[in-house]
Every structure is written in structure tokens, then in C-alpha cells.
Protein backbone atom coordinates (compact mmCIF):
# COMPACT_ATOMS: atom_id res chain seq x y z
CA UNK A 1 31.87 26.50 5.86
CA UNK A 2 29.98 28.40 3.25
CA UNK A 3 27.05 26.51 3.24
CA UNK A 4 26.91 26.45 7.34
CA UNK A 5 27.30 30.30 6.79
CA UNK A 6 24.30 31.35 4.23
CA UNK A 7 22.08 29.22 6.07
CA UNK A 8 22.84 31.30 9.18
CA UNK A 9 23.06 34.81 7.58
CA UNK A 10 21.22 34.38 4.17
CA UNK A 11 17.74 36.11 4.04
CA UNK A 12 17.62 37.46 0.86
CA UNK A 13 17.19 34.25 -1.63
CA UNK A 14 13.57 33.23 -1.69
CA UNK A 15 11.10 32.14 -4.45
CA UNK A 16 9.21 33.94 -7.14
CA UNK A 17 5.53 32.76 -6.85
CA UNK A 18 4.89 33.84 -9.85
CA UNK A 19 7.47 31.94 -11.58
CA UNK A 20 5.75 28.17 -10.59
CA UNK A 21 4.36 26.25 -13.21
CA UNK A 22 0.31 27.02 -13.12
CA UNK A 23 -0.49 23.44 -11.87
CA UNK A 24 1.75 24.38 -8.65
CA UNK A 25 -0.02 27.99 -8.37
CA UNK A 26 -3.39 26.57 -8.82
CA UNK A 27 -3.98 23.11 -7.74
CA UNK A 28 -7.77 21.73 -7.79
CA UNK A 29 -7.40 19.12 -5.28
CA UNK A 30 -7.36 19.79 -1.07
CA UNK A 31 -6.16 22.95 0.19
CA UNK A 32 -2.91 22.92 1.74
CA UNK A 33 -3.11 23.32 5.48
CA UNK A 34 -2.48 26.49 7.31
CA UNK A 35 0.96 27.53 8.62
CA UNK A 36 1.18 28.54 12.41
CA UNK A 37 0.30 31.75 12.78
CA UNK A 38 -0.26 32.16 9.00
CA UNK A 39 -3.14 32.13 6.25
CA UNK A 40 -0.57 31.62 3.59
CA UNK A 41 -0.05 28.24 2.35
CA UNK A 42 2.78 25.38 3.47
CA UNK A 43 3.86 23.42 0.29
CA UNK A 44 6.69 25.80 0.18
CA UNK A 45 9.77 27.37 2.19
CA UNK A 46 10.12 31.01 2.25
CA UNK A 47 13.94 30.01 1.71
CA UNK A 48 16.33 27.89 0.35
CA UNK A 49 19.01 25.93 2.00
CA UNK A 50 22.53 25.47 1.12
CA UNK A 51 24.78 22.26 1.27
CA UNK A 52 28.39 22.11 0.83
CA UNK A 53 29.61 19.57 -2.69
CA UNK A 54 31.31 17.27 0.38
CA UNK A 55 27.64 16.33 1.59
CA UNK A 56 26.37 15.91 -1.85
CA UNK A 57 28.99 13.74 -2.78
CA UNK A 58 28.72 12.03 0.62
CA UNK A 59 24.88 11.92 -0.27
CA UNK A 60 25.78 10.33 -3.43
CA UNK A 61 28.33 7.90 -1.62
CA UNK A 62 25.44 6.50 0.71
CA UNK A 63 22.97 6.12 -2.03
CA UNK A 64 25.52 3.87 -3.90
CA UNK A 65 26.18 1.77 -1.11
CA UNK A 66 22.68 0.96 -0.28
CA UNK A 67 22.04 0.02 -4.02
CA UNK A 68 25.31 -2.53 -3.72
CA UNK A 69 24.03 -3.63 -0.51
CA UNK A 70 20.19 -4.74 -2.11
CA UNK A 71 21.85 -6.18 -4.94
CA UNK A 72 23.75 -9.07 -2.44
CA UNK A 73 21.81 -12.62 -2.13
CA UNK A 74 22.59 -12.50 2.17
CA UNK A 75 21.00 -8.94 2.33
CA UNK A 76 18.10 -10.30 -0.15
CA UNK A 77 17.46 -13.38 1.87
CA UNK A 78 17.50 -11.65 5.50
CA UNK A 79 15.49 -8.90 4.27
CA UNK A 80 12.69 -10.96 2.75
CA UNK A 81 12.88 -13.26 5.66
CA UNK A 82 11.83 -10.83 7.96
CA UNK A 83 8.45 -9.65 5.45
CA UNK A 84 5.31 -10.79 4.21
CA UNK A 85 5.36 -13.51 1.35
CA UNK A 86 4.38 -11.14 -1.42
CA UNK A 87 7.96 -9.00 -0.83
CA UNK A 88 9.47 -12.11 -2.32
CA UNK A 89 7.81 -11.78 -5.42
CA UNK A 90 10.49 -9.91 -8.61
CA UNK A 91 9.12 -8.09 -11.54
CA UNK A 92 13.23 -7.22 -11.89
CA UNK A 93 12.18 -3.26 -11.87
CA UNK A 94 14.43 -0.97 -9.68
CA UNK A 95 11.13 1.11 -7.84
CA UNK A 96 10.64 4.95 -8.30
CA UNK A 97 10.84 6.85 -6.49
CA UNK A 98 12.81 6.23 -3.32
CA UNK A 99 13.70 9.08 -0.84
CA UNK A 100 16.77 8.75 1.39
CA UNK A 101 15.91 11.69 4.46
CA UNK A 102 19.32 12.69 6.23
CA UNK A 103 20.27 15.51 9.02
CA UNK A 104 23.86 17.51 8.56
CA UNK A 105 25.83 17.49 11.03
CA UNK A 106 29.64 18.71 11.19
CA UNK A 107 30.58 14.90 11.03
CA UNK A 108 28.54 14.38 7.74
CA UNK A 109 24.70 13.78 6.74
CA UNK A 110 23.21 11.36 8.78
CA UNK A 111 20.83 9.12 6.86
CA UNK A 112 17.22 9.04 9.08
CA UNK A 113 15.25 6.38 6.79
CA UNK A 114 14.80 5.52 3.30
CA UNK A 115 11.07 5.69 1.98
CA UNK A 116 9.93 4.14 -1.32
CA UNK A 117 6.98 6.08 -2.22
CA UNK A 118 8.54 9.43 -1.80
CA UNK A 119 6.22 12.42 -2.62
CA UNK A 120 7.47 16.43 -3.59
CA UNK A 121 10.04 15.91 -6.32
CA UNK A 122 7.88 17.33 -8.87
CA UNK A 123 6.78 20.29 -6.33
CA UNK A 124 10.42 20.82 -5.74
CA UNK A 125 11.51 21.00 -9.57
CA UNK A 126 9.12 23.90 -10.03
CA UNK A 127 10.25 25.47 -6.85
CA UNK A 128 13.85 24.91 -8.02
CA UNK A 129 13.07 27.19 -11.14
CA UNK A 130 11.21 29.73 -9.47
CA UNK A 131 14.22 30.62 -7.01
CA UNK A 132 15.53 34.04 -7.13
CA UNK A 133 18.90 35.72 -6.20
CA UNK A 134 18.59 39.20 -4.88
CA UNK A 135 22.27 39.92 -4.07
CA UNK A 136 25.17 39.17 -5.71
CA UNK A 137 26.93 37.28 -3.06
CA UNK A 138 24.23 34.21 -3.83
CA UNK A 139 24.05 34.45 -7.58
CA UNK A 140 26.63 32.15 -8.34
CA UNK A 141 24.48 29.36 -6.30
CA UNK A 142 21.08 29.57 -8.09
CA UNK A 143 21.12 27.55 -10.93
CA UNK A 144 19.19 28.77 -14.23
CA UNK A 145 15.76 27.88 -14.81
CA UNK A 146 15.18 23.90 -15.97
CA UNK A 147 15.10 21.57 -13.08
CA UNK A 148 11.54 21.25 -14.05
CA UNK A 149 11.68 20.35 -17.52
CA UNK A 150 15.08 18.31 -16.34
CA UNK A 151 13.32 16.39 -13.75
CA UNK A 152 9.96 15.52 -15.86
CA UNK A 153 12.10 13.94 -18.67
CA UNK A 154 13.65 12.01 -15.84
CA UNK A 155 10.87 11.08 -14.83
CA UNK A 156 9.25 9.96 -17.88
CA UNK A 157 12.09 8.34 -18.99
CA UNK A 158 12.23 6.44 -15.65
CA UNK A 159 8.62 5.13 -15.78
CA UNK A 160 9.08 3.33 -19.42
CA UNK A 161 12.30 1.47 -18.02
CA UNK A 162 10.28 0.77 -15.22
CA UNK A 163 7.88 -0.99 -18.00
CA UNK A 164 10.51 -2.63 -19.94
CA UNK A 165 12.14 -4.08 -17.36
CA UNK A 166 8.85 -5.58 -15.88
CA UNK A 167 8.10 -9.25 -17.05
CA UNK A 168 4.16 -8.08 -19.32
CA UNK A 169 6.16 -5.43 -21.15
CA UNK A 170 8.90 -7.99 -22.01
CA UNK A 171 7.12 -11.16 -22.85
CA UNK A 172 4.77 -8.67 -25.23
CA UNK A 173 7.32 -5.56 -26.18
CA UNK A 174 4.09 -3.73 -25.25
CA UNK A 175 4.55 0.44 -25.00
CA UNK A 176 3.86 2.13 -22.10
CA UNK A 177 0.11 3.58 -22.79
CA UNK A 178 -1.74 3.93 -19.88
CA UNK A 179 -0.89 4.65 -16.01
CA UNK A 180 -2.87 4.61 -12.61
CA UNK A 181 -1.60 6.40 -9.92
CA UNK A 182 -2.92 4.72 -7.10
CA UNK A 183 -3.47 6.14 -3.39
CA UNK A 184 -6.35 5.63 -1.02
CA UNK A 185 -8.72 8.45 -1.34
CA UNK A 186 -6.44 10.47 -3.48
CA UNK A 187 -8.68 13.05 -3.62
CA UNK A 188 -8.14 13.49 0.40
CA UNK A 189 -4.29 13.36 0.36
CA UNK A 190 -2.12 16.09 1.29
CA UNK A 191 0.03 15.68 -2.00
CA UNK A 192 -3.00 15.31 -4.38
CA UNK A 193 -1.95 18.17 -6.29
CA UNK A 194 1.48 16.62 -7.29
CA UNK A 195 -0.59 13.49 -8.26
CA UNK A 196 -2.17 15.94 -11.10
CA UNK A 197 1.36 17.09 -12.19
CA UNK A 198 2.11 13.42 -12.15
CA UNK A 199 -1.03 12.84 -14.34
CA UNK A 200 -0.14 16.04 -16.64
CA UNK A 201 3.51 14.92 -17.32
CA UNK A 202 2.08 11.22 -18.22
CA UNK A 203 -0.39 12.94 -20.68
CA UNK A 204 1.92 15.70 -22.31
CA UNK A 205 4.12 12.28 -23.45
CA UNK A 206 1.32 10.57 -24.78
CA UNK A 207 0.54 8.25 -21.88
CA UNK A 208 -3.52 8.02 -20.36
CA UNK A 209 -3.14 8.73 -16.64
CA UNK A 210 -5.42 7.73 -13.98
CA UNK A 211 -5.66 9.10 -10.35
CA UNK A 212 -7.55 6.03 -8.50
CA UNK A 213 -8.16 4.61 -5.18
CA UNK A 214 -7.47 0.45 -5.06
CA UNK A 215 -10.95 0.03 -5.22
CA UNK A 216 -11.94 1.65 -8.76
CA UNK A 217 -9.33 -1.19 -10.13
CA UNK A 218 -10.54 -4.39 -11.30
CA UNK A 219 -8.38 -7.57 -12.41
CA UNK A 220 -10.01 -9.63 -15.46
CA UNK A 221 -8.78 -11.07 -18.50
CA UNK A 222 -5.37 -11.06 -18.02
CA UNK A 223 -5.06 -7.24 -17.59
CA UNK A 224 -5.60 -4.72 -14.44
CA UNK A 225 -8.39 -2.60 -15.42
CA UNK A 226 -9.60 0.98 -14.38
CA UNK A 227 -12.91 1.47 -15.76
CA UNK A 228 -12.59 0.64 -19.66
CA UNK A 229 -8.77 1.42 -19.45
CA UNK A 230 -6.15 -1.23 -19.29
CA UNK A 231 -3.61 -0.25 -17.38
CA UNK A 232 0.34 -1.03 -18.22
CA UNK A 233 1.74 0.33 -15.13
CA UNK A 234 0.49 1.17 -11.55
CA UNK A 235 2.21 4.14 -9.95
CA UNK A 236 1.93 2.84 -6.17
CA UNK A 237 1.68 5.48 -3.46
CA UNK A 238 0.19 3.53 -1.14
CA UNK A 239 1.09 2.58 2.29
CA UNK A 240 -0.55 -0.29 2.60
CA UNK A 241 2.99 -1.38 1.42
CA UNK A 242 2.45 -5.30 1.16
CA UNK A 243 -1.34 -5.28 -0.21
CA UNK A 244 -2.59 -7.14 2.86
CA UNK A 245 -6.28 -4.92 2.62
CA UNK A 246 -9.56 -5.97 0.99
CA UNK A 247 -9.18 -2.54 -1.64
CA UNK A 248 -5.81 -4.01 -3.27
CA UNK A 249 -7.21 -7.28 -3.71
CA UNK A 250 -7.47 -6.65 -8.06
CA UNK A 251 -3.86 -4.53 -7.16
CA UNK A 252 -2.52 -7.52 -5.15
CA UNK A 253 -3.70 -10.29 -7.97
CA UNK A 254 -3.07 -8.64 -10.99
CA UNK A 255 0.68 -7.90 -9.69
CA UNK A 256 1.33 -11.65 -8.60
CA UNK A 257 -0.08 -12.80 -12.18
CA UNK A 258 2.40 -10.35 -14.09
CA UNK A 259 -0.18 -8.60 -15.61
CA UNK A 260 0.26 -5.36 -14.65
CA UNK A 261 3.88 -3.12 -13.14
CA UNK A 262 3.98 -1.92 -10.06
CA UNK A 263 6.34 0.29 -9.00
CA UNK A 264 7.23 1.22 -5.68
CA UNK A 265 6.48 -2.74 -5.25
CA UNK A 266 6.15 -4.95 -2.21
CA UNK A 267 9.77 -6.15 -2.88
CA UNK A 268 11.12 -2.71 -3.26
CA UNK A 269 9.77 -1.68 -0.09
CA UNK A 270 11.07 -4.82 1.66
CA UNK A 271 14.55 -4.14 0.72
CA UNK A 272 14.52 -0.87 0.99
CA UNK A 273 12.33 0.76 3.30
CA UNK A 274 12.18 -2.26 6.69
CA UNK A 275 13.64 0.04 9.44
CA UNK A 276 14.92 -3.07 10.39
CA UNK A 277 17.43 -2.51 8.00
CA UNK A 278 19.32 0.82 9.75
CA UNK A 279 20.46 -1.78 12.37
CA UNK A 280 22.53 -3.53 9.65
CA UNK A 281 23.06 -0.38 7.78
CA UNK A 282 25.41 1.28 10.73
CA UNK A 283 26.92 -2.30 11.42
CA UNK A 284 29.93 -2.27 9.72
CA UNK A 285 30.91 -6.31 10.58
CA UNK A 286 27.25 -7.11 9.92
CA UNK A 287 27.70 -5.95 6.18
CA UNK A 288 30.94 -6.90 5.97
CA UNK A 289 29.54 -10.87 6.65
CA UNK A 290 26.96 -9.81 4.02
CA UNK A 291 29.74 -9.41 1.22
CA UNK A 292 29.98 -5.95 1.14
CA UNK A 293 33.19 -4.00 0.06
CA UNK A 294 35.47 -2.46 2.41
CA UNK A 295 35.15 0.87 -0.07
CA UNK A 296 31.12 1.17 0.44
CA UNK A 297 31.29 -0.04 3.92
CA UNK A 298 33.23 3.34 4.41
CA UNK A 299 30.83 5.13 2.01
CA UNK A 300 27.36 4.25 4.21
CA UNK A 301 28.67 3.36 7.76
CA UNK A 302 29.81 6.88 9.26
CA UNK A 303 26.82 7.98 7.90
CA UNK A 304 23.92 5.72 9.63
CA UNK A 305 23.68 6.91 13.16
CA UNK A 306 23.21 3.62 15.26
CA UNK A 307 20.72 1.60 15.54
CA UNK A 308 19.09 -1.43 17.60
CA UNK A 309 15.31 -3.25 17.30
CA UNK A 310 13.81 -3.34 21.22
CA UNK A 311 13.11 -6.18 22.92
CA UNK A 312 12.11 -7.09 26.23
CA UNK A 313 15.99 -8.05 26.95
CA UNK A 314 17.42 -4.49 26.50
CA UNK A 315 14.20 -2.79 27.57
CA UNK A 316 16.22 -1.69 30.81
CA UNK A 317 19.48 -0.61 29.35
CA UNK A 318 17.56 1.25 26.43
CA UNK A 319 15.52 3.11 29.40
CA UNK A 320 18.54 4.07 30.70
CA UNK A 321 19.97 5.40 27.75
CA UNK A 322 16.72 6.78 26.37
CA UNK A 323 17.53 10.28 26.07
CA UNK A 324 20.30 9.65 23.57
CA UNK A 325 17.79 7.71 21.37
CA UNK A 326 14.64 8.28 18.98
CA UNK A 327 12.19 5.56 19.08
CA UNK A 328 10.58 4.56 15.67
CA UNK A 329 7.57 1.86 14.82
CA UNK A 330 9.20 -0.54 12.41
CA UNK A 331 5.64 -0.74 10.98
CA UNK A 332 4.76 2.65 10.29
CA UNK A 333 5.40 5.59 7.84
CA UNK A 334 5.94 9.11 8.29
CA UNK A 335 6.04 10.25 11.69
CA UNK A 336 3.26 8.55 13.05
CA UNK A 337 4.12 6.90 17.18
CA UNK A 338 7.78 7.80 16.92
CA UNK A 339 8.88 9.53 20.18
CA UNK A 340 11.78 11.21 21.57
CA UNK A 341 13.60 9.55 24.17
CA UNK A 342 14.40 12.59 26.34
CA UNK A 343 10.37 12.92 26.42
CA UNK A 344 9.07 9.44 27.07
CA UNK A 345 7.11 8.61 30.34
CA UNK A 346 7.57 5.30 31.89
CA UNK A 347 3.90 4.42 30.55
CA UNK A 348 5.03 5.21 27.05
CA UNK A 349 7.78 3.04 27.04
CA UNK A 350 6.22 0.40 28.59
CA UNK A 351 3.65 0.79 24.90
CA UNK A 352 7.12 0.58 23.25
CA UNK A 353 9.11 -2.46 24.71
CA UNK A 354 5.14 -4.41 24.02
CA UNK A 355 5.03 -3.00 20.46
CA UNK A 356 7.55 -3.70 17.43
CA UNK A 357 9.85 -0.55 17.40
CA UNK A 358 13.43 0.39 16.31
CA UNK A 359 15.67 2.63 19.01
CA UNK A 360 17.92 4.85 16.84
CA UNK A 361 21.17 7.42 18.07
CA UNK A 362 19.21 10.73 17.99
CA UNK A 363 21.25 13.08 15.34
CA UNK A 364 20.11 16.77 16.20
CA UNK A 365 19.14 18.27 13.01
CA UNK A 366 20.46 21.24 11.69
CA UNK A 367 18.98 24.54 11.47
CA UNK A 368 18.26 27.43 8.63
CA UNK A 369 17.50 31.23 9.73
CA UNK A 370 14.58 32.97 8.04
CA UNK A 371 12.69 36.15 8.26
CA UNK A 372 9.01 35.38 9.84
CA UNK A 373 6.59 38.26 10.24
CA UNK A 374 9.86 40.64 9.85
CA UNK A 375 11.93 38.44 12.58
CA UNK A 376 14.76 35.95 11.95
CA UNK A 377 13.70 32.37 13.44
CA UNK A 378 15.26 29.16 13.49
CA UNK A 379 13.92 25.74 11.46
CA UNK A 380 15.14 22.74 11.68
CA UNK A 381 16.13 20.86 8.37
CA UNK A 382 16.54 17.49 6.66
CA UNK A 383 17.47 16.90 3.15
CA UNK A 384 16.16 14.10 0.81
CA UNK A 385 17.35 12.36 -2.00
CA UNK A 386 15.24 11.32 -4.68
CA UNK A 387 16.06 8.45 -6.33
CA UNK A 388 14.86 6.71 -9.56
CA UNK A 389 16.79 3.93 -11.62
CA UNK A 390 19.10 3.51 -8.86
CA UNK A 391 20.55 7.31 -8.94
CA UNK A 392 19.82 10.83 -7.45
CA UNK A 393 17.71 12.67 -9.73
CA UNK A 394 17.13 15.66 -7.06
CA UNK A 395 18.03 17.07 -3.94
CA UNK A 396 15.38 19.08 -1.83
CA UNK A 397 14.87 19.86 1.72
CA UNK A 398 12.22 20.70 4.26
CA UNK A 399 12.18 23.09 7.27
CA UNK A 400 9.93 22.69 10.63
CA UNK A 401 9.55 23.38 13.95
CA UNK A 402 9.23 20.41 16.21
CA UNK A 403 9.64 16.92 16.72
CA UNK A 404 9.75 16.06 13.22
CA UNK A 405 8.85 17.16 9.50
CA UNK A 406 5.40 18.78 8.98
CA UNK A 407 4.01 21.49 7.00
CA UNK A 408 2.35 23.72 9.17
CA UNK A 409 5.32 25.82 10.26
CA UNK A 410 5.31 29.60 9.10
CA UNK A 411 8.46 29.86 6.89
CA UNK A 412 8.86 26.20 6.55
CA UNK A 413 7.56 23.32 4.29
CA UNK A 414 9.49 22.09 1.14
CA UNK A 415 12.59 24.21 0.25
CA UNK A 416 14.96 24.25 -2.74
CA UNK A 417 18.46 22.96 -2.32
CA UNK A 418 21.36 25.25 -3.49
CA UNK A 419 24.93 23.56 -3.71
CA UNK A 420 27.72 26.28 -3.04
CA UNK A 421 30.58 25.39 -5.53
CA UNK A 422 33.51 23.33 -4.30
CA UNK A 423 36.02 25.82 -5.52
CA UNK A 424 34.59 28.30 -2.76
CA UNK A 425 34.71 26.12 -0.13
CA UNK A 426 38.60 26.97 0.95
CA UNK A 427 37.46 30.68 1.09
CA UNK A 428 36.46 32.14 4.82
CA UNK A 429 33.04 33.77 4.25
CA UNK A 430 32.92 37.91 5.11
CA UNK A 431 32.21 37.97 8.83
CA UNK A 432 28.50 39.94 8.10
CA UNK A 433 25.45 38.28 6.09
CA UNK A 434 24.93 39.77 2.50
CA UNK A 435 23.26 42.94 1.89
CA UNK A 436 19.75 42.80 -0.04
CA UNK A 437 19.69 45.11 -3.32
């Protein structure tokens, strides 16, 4: 109730600039792109957005479930069944960082996907400590300064279990020392600037940190080299998920001989990730088959909107039924070929019953009211989790217009999540939005 009611009426919360850390206000890599309408840059929201504790712990409940599920030999088995070779391969390390994307609705979040290379929890720690409250009805929901320093510990911390828990750090009780974070053309990506926090946080604990494109790596004498630097662990943001290119050929090899960790693996990705996997996810006899308790069936399956693979056999009935459905490339990432039912022409469908795609119960998102240009407008939201070590280690949102997430909306990109305390949530809001100062 209070949550749906700031995000209608709240206009007043919004972040101090000033207040990110200097390698947020001042990135060297690409410049962001330009908001609609806008010169001002899109990494950040102009507002928050506020969740009630019942969808965090709901959040919480789904995450949980999920982690039981991987953990269960029939899930394991059909899950690497249906990917390449290499997913089968287990360094035993849990994958950072995974992001679980869900809509709110009045019946509970809806969980969209799961991704395991996640990017923005380190933008969204120093946006988290740069919010501001400027009336008192909303102090009580911004937290003090120190979600960045929080989450970077986390972090850090996360990335040496990664190490010990991989099979060269264990057979040789070897440190954690030196790090590549590995995309293709990092320089070029959107998120390059959070790969330099990355880097920095590595560094200010001690740890040599490499930003590196597949190709600068080399795979020789029992190590995974970048340049003169041996390299203990390979942060993996790249979504050339199962290493099936030419450039992760020293990646691929070094991985498969154990002499190097990779996290976000092939494996995690293959449990995790498959959109295959939302058709068992909101099939509550399918998981209980699988093993899985009656208590996290309940936790994840009211909160997976339904979902079937298409094949030539349903092609008809899924036309027919195609405006109550979002069509998703199992292969892909992001947003890239996923289309609307209510919007497909015959021609485009006929693409999608010849390609590999999943059809999934379209879940409206729900909206957040800014102030653009002086006006109040309407963005749609979705909330992720981050995940590391097989637990939530942030919350954060992001607000568009459109057909899905993107950050060239004026008043949108990445936006702090506030939780409104569970003690207020029995109280009816005041029928008018809060008054600036």
C-alpha cells in the first residue's frame, strides 16, 4: 500500500550527484548514451522506487528456491542435457553475480529471467549512498550512507570464496592475486565504467586487476596468462556463454584444465540462466517430480508467470493466444528478437515457430511517476536481485519507456531501491503526495 503509494505521488526523493564516488562521476571509458529528449546522461534514475518488505521477502523466497532447485541431481541432469558439453564441466564455485529481473504486480513479483553475468550492482551501491530525502514523510526509508562500502566488501569477500572453492586454489592453497575481467571489446561496452570500479575494488584489496578482451589471454604452462600476469581468477562477462568462439579458445582451455576460475562459468549459466528453465520453474508437478519441497514449490511457483518452448505443434494455438504472451529467443541475452505478442505480424511469427524461442504469460510491469522537464510521466519498472554466494547482496531497479529495459529514457535508467518498513504497512497513506521542503 505504501510502497504502491510513493511511487505514484513521491517526487521529492532523488540523488545527490555530488555525493557518487568519483569513479561513478567521472568514468574514462564510453560515454553513456543520450536520454530522449535529453543531453544529460542515462546510468541513473532521477528517482527511486519503493517496494513493500512482503516483495522483498517474496524476492528472497524465490531466490531460495531456485538455489534448492540447482542443487537436485534431476534438475542437474535435464539442465545439462539440454547444453553444450562444456556446461557439464564443475569447478564446485557458486557463480557471481547472478541477477534475478522481476515485475510487481498486486499478486506478487513476477520473476522475468535470471542472468548470470549481471552488470550495475556496483553503480547502484554508489547511487544507494548518494540518495537524498527532502521531506520528512520519506526519511524514514533512505537508509544512511554505506551500501557502497557494504557491497564492495561483499564483493571482495565473494570473489576469494569463489577462488577457494575452485579446484587450482585448493589443490595449491594459492591466494587470490591477480584477476581479469574479461568482455569482448571492453573498452566498447556500455558498462565499461563499472568494469574500472570492478578493477579499483580488486586493487584497493591488494589484488592486480585486468580489463581484457578473450584474445589478450594466452594459456601456457599450466596457468592462463594476460601479458606477463598469471591470472588466478577470470571475472567472465561475456556472452559468448559456452566459449564456442575462436577468442576464448586460451579462456575455454585453460578453464577445462583447472588452471584458472571462472566465474559466471559455462555450468553456472546452464543451470541458471537456459530460458528453458521458466517452463519448469512455473510447473509446479514438473518440480515436484524433480524432488522439490512442497514449502519452495510454494515459495517460486506463484511467482513464475507461465511458460512454454514453441514448436511447430502449438504454433497455431500460441497464434491464437499471442496477445497474452511475450516471445523470447532461448539463445539470446538482453532484449535482443524478443517481441510482444499483441504486436507480432504473421511474417514474424512465422521467424518464431522456425527459430528456437520460449512463449511466456506477459506480466504488465509496474509503473513509477517522475518529474520530466517540470511534468510528471510514467516509467515502467523491474527490480533485480543481485546475487553472489547463493544470497541477495542488493536490490536495485530500472525505469523505461517501451518494450523493455534500456537506458535512453529521460528520467529513467538504474534507480535505487527503498524498502518502506513493515511496521507501516497496516497504516493508510494521507490521501495527497508529500510536500517538498
Amino acid at each position: 500500500m505504501w510502497a504502491q503509494f510513493l511511487n505514484e505521488t513521491c517526487r521529492c526523493v532523488s540523488p545527490d550527484r555530488t555525493r557518487l564516488p568519483a569513479a561513478i562521476r567521472h568514468p574514462t571509458g564510453p560515454s553513456e548514451p543520450e536520454r530522449e529528449g535529453s543531453n544529460s546522461s542515462a546510468f541513473f534514475a532521477d528517482f527511486p522506487v519503493f517496494v513493500d518488505a512482503q516483495t522483498v521477502a517474496r524476492i528472497e523466497g524465490v531466490v531460495a528456491a531456485v538455489d534448492a532447485l540447482c542443487r537436485l541431481p534431476a534438475f542437474q541432469t535435464q539442465a545439462l542435457a539440454a547444453s553444450p558439453q562444456i556446461a557439464g564441466f564443475d569447478q564446485g564455485t557458486s557463480g557471481l553475480l547472478h541477477g534475478f529481473d522481476f515485475h510487481l504486480t498486486e499478486q506478487g513479483p513476477q520473476l522475468i529471467e535470471i542472468n548470470t553475468n549481471a552488470g550495475g550492482v556496483l553503480l547502484n551501491a554508489g547511487l544507494a549512498d548518494a540518495q537524498r530525502a527532502c521531506c520528512d514523510a520519506v526519511q524514514p526509508f533512505v537508509s544512511p550512507a554505506g551500501a557502497w562500502g557494504a557491497t564492495r566488501t561483499r564483493l571482495i569477500d565473494a570473489f576469494r570464496s569463489e577462488l577457494v572453492a575452485g579446484p587450482s586454489a585448493a589443490e595449491e592453497n594459492r591466494e587470490l592475486r591477480a584477476i581479469a575481467i574479461v568482455d569482448e571489446q571492453p573498452q566498447t561496452q556500455f558498462l565499461f565504467p563499472e568494469f574500472q570500479l570492478f578493477a579499483q575494488l580488486f586493487e584497493d584489496h591488494g589484488v592486480a586487476a585486468r580489463i581484457v578482451d578473450p584474445r589478450q589471454l594466452e594459456h601456457r604452462d599450466g596457468r592462463l596468462w594476460c601479458g606477463d600476469t598469471a591470472i588466478d581468477l577470470v571475472y567472465n562477462r561475456l556472452t559468448d556463454f559456452y566459449f564456442e568462439s575462436d577468442a576464448t579458445r586460451a579462456l575455454r582451455d585453460a578453464y577445462l584444465a583447472n588452471d584458472v576460475v571462472v566465474t559466471p562459468s559455462p555450468r553456472h549459466h546452464a543451470l541458471l540462466a537456459n530460458k528453458r528453465h521458466l517452463v519448469t520453474l512455473s510447473d509446479a508437478e514438473a518440480l515436484r517430480r524433480m524432488g522439490l519441497s512442497r514449502s519452495a514449490i510454494d515459495e517460486l511457483v506463484p511467482f513464475v508467470p507461465a511458460a512454454e518452448l514453441v514448436e511447430r505443434g502449438n504454433g497455431e494455438d500460441l497464434w491464437r493466444r499471442r496477445r497474452g504472451l511475450f516471445f523470447k529467443p532461448l539463445t539470446g541475452f538482453g532484449s535482443r528478437a524478443a517481441y510482444r505478442g499483441d504486436k507480432l505480424t504473421r511474417r514474424r511469427f512465422d521467424e518464431i515457430l522456425a527459430g528456437e524461442y520460449l512463449a511466456q504469460r506477459i506480466v504488465a510491469p509496474s509503473e513509477r511517476t517522475i518529474v520530466v522537464d517540470g511534468e510528471p510521466a510514467k516509467l515502467k519498472l523491474d527490480v533485480r536481485a543481485y546475487v553472489a554466494e547463493r544470497r541477495i547482496i542488493s536490490l536495485a531497479a530500472r525505469l523505461y519507456r517501451g518494450q523493455t529495459t534500456n537506458f535512453r529514457t529521460s528520467g529513467g535508467g538504474f534507480a535505487t531501491v527503498l524498502a518502506v518498513p513493515e511496521v507501516l504497512e497496516h497504516l493508510t497513506p494521507a490521501p495527497f503526495p508529500p510536500t517538498p521542503r
